[in-house]
N, C-alpha and C. Protein backbone atom coordinates (compact mmCIF):
# COMPACT_ATOMS: atom_id res chain seq x y z
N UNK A 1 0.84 -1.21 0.00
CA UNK A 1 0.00 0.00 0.00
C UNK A 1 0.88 1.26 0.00
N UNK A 2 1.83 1.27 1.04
CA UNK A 2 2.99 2.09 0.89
C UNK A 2 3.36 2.26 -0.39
N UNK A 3 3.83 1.36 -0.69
CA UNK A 3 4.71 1.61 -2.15
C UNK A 3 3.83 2.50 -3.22
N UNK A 4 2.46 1.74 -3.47
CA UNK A 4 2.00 2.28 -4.71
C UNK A 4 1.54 4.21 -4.38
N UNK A 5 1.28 4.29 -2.74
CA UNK A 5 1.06 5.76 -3.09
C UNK A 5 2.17 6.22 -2.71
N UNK A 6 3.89 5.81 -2.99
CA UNK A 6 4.55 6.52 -3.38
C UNK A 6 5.15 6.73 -4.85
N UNK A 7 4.83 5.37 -5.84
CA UNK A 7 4.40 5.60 -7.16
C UNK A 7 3.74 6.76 -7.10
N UNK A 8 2.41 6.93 -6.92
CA UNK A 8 1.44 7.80 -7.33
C UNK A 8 1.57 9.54 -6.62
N UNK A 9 2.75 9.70 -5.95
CA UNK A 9 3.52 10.53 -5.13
C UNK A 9 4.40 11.50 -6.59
N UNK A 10 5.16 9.94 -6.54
CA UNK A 10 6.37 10.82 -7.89
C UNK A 10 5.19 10.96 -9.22
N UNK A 11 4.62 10.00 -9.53
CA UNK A 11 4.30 10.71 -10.73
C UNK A 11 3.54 11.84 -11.01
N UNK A 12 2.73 12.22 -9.68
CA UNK A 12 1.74 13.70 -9.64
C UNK A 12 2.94 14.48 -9.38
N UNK A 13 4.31 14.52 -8.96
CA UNK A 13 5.51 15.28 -9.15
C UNK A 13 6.09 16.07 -10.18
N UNK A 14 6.23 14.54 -11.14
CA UNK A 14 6.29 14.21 -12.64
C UNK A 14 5.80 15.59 -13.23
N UNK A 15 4.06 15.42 -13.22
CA UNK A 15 3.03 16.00 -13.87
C UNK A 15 2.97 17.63 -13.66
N UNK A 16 3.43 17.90 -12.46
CA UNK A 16 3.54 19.46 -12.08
C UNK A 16 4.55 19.74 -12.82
N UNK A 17 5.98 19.31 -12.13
CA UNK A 17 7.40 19.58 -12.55
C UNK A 17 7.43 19.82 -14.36
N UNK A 18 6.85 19.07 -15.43
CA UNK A 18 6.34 19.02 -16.94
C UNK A 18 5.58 20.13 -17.07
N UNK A 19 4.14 20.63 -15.97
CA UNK A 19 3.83 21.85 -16.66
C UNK A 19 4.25 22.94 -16.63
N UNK A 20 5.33 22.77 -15.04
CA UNK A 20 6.07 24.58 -14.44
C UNK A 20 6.55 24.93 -16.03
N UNK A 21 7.88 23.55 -16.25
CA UNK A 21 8.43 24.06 -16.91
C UNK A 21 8.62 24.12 -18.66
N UNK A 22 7.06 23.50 -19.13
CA UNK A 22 6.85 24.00 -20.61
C UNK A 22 7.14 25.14 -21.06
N UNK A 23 7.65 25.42 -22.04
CA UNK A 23 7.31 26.92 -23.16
C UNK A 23 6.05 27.41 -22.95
N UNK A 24 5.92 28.60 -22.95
CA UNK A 24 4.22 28.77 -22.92
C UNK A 24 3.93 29.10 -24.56
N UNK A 25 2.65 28.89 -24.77
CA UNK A 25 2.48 29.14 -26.08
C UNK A 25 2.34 30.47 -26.74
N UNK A 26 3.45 30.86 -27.97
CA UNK A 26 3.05 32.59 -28.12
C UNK A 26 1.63 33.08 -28.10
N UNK A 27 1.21 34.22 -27.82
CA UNK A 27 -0.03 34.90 -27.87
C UNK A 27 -0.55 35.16 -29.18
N UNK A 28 -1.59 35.08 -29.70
CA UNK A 28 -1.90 35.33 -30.79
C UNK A 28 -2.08 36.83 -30.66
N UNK A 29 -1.65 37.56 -31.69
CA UNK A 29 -2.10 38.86 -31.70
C UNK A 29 -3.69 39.23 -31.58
N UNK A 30 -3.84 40.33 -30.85
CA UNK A 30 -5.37 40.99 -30.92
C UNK A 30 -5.76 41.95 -31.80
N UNK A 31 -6.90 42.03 -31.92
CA UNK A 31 -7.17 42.78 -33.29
C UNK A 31 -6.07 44.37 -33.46
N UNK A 32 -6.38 45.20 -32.27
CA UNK A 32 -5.88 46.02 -32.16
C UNK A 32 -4.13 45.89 -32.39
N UNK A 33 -3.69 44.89 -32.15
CA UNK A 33 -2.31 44.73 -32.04
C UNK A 33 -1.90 44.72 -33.87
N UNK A 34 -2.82 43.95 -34.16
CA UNK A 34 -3.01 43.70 -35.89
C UNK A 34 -3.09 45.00 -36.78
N UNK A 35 -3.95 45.81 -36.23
CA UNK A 35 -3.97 47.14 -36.78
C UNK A 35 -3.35 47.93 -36.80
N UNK A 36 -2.70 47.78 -35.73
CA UNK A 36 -1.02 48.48 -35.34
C UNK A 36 -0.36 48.39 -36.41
N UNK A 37 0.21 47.23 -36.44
CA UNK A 37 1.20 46.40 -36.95
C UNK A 37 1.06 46.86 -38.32
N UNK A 38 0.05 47.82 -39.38
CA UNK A 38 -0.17 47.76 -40.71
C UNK A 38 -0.09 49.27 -40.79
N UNK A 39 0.31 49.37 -41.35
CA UNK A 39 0.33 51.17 -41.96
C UNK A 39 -0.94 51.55 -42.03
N UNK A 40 -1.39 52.72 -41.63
CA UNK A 40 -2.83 53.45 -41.63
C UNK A 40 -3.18 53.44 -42.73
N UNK A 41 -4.14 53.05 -43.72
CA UNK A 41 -4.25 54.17 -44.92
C UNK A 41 -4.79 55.33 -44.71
N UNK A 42 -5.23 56.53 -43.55
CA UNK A 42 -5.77 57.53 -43.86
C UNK A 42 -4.24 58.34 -44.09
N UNK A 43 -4.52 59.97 -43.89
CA UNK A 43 -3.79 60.71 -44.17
C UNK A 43 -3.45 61.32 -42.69
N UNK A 44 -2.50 61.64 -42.63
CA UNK A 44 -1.84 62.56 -41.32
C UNK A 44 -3.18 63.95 -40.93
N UNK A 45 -3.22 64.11 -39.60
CA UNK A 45 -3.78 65.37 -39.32
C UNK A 45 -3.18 66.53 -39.13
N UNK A 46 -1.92 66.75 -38.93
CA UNK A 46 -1.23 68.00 -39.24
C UNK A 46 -1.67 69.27 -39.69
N UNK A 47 -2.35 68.63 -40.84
CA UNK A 47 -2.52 69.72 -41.83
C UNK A 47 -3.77 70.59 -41.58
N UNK A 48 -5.02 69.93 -40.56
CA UNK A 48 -6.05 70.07 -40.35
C UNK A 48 -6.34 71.46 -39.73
N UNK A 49 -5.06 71.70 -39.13
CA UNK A 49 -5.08 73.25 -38.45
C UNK A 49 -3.77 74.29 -39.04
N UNK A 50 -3.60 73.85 -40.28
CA UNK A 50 -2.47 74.11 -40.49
C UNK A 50 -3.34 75.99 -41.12
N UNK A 51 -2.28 76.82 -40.79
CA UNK A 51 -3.46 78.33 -40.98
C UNK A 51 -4.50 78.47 -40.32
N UNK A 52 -4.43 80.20 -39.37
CA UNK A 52 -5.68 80.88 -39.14
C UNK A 52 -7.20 80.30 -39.90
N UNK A 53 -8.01 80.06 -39.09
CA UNK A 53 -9.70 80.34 -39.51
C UNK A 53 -9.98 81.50 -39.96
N UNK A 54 -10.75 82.27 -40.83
CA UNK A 54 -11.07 83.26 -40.78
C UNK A 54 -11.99 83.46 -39.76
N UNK A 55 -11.74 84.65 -39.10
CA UNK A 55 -12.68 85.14 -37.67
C UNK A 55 -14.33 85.23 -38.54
N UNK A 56 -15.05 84.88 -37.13
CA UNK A 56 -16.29 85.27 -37.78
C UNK A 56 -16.42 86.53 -37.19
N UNK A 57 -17.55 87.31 -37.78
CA UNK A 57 -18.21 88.77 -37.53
C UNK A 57 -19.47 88.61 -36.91
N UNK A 58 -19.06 88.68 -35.19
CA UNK A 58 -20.33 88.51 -35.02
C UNK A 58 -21.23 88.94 -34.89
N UNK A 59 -21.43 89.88 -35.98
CA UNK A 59 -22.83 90.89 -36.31
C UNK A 59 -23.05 90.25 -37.63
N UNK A 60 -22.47 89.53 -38.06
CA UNK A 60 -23.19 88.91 -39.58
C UNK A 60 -23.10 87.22 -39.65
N UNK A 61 -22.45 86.92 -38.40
CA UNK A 61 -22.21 85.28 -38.27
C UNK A 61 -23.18 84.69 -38.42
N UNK A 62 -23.47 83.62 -38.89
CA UNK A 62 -25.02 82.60 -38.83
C UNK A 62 -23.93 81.22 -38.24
N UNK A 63 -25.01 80.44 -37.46
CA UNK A 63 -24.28 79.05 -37.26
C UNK A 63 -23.51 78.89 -36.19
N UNK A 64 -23.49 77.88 -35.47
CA UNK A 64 -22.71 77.71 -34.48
C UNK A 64 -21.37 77.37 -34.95
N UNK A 65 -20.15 77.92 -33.60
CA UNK A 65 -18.74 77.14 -33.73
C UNK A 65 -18.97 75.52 -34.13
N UNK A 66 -17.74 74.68 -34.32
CA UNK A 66 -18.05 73.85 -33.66
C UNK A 66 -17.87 73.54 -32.43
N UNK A 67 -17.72 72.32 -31.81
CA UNK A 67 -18.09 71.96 -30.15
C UNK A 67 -16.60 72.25 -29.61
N UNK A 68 -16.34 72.56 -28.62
CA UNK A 68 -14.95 72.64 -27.97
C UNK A 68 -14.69 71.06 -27.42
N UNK A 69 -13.75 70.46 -28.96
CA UNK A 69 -13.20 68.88 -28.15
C UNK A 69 -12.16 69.06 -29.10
N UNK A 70 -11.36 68.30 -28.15
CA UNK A 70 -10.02 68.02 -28.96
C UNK A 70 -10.42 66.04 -29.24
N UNK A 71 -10.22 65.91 -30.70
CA UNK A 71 -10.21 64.05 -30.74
C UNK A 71 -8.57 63.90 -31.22
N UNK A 72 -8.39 62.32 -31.43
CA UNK A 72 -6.87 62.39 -31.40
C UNK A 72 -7.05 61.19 -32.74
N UNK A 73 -5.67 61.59 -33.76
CA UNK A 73 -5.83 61.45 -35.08
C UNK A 73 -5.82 59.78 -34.77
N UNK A 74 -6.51 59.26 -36.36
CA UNK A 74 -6.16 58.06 -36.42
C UNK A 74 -4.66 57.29 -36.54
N UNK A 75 -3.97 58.45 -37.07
CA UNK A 75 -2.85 57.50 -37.60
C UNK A 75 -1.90 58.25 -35.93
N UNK A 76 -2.24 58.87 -34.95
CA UNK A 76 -1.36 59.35 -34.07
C UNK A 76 -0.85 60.24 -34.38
N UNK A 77 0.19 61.03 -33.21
CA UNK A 77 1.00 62.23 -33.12
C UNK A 77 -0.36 63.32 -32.49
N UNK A 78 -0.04 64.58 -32.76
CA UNK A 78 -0.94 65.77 -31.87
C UNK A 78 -2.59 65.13 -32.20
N UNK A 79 -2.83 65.42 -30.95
CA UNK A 79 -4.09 65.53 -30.80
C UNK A 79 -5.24 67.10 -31.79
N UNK A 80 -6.36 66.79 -32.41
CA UNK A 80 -6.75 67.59 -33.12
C UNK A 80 -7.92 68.40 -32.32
N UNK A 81 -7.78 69.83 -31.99
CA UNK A 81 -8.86 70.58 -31.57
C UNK A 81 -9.99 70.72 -32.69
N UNK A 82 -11.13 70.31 -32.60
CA UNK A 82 -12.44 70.76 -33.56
C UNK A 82 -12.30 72.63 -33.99
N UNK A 83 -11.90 73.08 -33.19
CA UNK A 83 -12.33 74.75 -33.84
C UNK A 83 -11.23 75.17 -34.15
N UNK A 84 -10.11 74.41 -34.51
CA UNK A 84 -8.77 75.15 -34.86
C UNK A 84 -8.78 74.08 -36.11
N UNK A 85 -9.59 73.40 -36.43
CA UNK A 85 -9.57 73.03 -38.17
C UNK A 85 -10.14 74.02 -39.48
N UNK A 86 -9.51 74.36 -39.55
CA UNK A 86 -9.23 75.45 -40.76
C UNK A 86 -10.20 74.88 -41.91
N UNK A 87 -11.74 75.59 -41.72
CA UNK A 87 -12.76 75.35 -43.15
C UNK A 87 -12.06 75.91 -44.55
N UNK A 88 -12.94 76.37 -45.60
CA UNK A 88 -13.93 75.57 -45.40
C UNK A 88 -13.84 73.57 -44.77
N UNK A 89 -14.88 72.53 -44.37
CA UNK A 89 -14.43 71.52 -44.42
C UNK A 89 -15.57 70.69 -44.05
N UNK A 90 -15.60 69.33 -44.55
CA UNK A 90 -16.63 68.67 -44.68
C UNK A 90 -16.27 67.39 -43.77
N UNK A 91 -17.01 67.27 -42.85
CA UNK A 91 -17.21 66.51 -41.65
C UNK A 91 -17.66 64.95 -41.73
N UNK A 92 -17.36 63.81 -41.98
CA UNK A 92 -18.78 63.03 -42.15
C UNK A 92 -18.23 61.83 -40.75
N UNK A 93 -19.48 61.41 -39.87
CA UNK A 93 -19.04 60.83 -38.81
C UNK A 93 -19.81 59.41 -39.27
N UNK A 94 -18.59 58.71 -39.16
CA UNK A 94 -19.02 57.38 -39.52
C UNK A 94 -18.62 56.12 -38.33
N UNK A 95 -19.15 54.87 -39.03
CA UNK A 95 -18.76 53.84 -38.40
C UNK A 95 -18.61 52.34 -39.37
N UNK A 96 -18.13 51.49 -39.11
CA UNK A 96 -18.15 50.43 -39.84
C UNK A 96 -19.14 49.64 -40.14
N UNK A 97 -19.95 49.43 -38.61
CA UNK A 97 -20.88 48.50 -38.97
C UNK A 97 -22.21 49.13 -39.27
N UNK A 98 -22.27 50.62 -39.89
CA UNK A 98 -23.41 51.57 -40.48
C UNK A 98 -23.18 51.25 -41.92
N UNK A 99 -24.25 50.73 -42.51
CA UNK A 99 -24.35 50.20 -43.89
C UNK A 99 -24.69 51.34 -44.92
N UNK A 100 -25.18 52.25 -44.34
CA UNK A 100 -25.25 53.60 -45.33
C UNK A 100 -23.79 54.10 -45.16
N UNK A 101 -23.04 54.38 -44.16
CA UNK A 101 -22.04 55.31 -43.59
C UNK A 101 -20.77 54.20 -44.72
N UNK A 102 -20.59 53.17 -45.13
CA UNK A 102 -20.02 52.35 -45.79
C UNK A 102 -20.58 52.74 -47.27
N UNK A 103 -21.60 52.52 -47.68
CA UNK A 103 -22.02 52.91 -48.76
C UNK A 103 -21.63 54.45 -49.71
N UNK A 104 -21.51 55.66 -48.93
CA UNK A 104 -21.43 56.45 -48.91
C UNK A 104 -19.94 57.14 -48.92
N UNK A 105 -18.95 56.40 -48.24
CA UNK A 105 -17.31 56.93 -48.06
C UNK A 105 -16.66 57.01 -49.11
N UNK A 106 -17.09 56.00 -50.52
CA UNK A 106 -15.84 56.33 -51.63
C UNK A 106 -16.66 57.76 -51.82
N UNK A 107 -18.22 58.22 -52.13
CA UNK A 107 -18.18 59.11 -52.32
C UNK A 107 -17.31 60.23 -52.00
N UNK A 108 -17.32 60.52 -50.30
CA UNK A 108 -16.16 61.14 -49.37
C UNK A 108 -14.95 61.61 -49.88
N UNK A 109 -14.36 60.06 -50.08
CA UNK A 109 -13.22 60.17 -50.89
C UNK A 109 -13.15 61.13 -52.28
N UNK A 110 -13.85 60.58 -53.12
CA UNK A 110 -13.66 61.50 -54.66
C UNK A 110 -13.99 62.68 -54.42
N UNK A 111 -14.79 63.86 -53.41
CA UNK A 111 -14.99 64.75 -53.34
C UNK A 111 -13.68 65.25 -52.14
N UNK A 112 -12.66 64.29 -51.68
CA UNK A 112 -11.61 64.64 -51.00
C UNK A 112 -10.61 65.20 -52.12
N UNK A 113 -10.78 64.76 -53.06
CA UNK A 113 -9.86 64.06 -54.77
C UNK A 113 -9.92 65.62 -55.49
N UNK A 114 -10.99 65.47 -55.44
CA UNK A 114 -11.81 66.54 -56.84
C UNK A 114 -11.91 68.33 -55.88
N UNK A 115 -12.35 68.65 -54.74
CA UNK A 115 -11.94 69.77 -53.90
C UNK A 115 -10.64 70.05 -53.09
N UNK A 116 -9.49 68.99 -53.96
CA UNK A 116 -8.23 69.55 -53.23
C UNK A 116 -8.12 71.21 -53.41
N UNK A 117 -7.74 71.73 -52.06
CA UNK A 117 -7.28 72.61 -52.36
C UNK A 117 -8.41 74.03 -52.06
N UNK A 118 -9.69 73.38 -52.56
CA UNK A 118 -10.92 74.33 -51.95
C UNK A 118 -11.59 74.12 -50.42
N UNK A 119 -11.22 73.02 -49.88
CA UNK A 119 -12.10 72.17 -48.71
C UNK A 119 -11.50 71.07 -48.15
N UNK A 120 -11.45 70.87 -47.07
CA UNK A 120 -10.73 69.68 -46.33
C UNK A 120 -12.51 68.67 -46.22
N UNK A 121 -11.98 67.37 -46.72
CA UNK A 121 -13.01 66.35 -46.14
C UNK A 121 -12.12 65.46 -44.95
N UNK A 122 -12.98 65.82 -43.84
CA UNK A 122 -11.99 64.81 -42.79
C UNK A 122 -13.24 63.83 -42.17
N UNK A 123 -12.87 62.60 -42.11
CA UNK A 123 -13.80 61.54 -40.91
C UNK A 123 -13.54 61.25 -39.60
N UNK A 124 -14.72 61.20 -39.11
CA UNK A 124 -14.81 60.93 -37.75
C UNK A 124 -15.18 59.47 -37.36
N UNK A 125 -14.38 58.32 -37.00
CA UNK A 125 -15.02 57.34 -37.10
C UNK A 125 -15.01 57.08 -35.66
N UNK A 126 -16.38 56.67 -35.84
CA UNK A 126 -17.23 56.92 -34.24
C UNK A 126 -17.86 55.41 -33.59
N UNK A 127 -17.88 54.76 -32.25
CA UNK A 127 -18.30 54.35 -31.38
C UNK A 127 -17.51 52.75 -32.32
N UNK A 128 -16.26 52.73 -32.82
CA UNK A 128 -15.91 51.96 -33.55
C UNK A 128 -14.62 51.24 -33.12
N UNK A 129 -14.30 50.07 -33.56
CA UNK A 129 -13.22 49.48 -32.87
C UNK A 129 -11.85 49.83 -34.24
N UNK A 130 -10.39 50.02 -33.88
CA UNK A 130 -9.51 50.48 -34.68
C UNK A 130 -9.49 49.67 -36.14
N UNK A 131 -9.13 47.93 -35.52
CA UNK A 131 -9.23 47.25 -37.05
C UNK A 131 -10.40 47.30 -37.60
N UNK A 132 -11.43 47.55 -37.35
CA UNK A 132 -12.70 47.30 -38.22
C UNK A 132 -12.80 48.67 -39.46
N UNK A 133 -12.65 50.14 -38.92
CA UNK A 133 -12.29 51.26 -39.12
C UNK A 133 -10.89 51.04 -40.09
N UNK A 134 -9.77 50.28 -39.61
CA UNK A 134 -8.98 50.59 -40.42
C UNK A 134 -9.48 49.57 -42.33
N UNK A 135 -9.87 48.19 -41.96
CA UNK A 135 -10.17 47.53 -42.46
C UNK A 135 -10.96 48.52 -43.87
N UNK A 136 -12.20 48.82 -43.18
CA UNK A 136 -12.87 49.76 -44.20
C UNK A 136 -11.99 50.81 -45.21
N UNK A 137 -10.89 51.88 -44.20
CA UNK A 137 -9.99 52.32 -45.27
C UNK A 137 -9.05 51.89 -46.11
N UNK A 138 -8.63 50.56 -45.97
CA UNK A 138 -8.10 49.73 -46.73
C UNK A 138 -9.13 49.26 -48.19
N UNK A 139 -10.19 48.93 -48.17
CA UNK A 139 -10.66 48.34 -48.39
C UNK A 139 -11.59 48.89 -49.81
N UNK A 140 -11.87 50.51 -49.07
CA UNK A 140 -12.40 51.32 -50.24
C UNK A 140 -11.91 52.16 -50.24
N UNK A 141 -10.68 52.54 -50.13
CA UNK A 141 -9.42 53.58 -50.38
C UNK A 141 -9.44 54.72 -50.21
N UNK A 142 -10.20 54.86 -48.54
CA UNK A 142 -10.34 55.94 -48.12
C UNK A 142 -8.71 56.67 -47.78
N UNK A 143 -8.70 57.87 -48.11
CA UNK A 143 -7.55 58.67 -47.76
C UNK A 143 -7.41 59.32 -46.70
N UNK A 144 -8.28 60.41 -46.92
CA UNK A 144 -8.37 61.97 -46.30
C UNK A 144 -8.45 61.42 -44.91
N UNK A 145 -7.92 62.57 -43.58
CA UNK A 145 -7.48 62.39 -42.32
C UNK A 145 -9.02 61.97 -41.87
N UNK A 146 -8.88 60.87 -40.41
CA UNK A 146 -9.27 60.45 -39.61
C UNK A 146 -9.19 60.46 -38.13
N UNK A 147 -10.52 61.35 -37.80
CA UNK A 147 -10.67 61.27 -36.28
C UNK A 147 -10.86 59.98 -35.54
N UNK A 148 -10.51 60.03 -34.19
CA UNK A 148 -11.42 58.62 -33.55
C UNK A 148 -11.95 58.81 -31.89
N UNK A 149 -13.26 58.37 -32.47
CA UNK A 149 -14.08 58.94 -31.28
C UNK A 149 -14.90 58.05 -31.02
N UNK A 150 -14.16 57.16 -30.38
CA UNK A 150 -15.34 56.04 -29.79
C UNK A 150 -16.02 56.27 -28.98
N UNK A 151 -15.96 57.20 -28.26
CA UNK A 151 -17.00 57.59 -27.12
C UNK A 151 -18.31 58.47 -27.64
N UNK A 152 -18.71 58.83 -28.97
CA UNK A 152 -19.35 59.69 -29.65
C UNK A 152 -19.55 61.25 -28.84
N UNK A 153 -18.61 61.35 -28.64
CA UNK A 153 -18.29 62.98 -27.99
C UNK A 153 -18.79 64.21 -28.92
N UNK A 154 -18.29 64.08 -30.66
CA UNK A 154 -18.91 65.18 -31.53
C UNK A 154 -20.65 64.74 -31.49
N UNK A 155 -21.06 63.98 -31.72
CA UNK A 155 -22.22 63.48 -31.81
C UNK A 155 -23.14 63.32 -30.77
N UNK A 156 -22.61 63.51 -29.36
CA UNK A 156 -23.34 64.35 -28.43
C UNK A 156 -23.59 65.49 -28.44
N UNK A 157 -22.29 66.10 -28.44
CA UNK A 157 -22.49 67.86 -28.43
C UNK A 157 -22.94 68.19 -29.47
N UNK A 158 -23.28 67.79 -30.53
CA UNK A 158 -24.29 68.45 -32.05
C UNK A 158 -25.76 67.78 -31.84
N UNK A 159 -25.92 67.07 -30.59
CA UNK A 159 -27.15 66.63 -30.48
C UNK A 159 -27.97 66.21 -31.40
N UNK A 160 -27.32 64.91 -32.00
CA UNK A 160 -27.49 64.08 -33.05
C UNK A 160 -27.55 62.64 -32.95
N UNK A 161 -28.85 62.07 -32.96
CA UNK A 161 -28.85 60.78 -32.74
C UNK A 161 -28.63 60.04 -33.96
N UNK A 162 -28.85 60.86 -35.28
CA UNK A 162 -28.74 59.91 -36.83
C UNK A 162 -27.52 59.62 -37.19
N UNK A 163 -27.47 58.74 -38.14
CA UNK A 163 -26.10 58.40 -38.52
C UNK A 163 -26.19 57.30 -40.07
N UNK A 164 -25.74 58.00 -40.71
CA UNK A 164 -24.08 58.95 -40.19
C UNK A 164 -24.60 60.33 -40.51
N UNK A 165 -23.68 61.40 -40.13
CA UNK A 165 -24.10 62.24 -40.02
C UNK A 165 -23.22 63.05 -40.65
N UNK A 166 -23.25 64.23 -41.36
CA UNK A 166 -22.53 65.09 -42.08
C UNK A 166 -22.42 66.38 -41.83
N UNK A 167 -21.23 67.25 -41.58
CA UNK A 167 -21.08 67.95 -40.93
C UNK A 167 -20.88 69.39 -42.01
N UNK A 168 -21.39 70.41 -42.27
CA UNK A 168 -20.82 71.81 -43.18
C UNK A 168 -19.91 73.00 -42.77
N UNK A 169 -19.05 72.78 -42.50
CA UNK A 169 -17.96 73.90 -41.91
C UNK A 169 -17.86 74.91 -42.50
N UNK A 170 -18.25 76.57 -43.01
CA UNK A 170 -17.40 76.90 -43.72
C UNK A 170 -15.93 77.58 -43.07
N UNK A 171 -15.55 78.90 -43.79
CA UNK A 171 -14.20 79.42 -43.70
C UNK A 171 -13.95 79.57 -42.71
N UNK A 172 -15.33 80.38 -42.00
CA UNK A 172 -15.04 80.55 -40.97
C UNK A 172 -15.48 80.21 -39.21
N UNK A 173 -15.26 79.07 -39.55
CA UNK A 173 -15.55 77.85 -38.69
C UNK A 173 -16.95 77.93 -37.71
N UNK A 174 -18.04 78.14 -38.62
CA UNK A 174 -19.34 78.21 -38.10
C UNK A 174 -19.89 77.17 -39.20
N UNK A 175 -20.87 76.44 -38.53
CA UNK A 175 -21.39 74.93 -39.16
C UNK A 175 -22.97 75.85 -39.73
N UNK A 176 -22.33 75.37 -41.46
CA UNK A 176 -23.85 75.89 -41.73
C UNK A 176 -24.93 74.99 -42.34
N UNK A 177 -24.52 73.49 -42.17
CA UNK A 177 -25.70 72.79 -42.23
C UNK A 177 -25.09 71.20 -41.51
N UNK A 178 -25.84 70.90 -41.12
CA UNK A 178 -26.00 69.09 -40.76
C UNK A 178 -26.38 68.08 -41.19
N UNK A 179 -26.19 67.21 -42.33
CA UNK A 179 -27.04 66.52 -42.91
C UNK A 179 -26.96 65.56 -42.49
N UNK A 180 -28.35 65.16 -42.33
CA UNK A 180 -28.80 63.06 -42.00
C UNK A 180 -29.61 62.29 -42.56
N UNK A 181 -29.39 62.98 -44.35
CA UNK A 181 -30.37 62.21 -44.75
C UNK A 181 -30.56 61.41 -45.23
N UNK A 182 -29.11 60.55 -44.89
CA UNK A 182 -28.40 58.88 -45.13
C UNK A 182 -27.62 59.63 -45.79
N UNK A 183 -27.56 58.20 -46.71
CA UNK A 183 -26.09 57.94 -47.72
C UNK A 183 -26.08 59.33 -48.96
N UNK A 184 -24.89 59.32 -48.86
CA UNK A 184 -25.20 60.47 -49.74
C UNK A 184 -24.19 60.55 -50.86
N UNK A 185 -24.43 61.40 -52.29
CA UNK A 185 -24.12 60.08 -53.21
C UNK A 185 -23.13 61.59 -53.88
N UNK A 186 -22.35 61.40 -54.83
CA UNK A 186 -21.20 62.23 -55.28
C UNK A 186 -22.39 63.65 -55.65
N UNK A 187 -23.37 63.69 -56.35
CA UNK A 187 -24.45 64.71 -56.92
C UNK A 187 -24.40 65.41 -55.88
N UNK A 188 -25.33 64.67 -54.49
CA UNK A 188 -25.80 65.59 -53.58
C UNK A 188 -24.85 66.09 -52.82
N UNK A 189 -23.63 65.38 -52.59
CA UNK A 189 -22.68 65.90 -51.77
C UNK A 189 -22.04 67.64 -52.99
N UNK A 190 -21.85 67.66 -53.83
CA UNK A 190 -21.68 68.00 -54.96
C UNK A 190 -22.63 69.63 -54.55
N UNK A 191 -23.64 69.18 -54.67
CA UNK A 191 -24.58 70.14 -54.49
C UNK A 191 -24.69 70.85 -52.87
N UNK A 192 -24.63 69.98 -52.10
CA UNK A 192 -24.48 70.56 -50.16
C UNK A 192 -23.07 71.58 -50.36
N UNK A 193 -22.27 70.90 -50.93
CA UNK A 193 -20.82 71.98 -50.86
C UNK A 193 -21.40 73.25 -51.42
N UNK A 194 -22.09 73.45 -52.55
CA UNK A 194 -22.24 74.35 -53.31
C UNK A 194 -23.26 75.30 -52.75
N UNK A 195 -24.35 74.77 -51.47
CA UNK A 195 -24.92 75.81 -51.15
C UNK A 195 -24.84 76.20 -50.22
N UNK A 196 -23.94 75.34 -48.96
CA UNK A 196 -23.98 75.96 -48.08
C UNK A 196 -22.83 76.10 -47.68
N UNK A 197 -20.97 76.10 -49.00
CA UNK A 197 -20.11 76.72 -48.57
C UNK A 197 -19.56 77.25 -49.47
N UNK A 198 -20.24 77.24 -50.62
CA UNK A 198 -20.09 78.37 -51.91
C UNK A 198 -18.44 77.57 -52.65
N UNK A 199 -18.48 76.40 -52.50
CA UNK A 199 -17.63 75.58 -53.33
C UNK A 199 -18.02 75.25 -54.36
N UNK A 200 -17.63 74.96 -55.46
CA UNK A 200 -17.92 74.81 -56.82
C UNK A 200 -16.83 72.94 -56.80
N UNK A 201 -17.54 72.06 -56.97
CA UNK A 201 -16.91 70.74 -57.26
C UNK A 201 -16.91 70.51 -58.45
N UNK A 202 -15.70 70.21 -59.28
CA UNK A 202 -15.30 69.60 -60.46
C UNK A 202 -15.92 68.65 -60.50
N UNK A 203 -16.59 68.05 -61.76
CA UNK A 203 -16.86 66.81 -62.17
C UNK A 203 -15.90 66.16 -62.31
């Protein structure tokens, strides 16, 4: 009787001593670690405040500032203040798993393409996880700079439950329209620039 439960002594010994000292197995990367690991495709935010706003007059101003938040770029480095982005500029707050807000971004893009130079288009991608967001700009070759605001911070303070939602900046950093009226297609975007920030878009 002795003997065998000191057999059964060493080999539960055995069995510990084998698992202390296995290799442990590498970690698989997490999504976020994955997204890291890949070059952004958006564009740097730098540029977003790069030059004075023109002041508004506030005896002829229409429109609110925008909201006092600073969000912090997608691809990293300075953090971006909302009212020190230099309009005119076109806002659109998206997310991945919004099937209009997907539908709608190459538009984004070609009117990023076609108003170089008259208008900044920048995104806000909102209540969203990094790879899913980055995935999408990979995917439909979104460029132009990217906010990230998973906490929907702009989209509180504009007191906006729709989505996605589109934002009208002009020069001088007073918002002169909001649109939510879904997806919105190269024409109408085409046409919103044209009336409510006196941009003219190339075909």
């Amino acid at each position: 009787m002795i003997r065998r439960l000191t057999l059964l002594c060493v080999a539960v010994l055995l069995l510990v001593t084998t698992g202390c000292t296995a290799e442990p197995e590498p970690d698989s990367p997490t999504p976020r670690d994955a997204a890291a690991s890949r070059p952004s495709p958006f564009e740097e935010c730098a540029a977003l405040t790069a030059g004075p706003t023109a002041p508004a007059d506030p005896g002829t101003a229409s429109g609110d500032l925008l909201p006092e938040l600073t969000l912090p770029c997608f691809t990293g480095g300075a953090q971006v203040t909302l009212r020190e982005v230099a309009g005119p500029a076109v806002i659109n707050i998206w997310a991945s798993w919004c099937a209009p807000c997907r539908e709608e971004l190459p538009a984004f893009q070609r009117l990023s393409q076609r108003a170089a130079g008259q208008l900044r288009v920048i995104g806000v991608n909102n209540r969203d996880s990094r790879e899913a967001a980055q995935s999408i700009g990979e995917d439909f070759g979104v460029r132009f700079p990217m906010l990230f605001d998973q906490g929907e911070a702009l989209r509180r303070a504009l007191r906006r439950n729709a989505f996605p939602l589109t934002v009208f900046v002009a020069a001088d950093g007073r918002i002169r329209h909001i649109d939510t009226s879904g997806a919105l297609d190269d024409a109408q975007l085409a046409t919103l620039v044209r009336q409510h920030l006196d941009v003219t878009v190339p075909a």
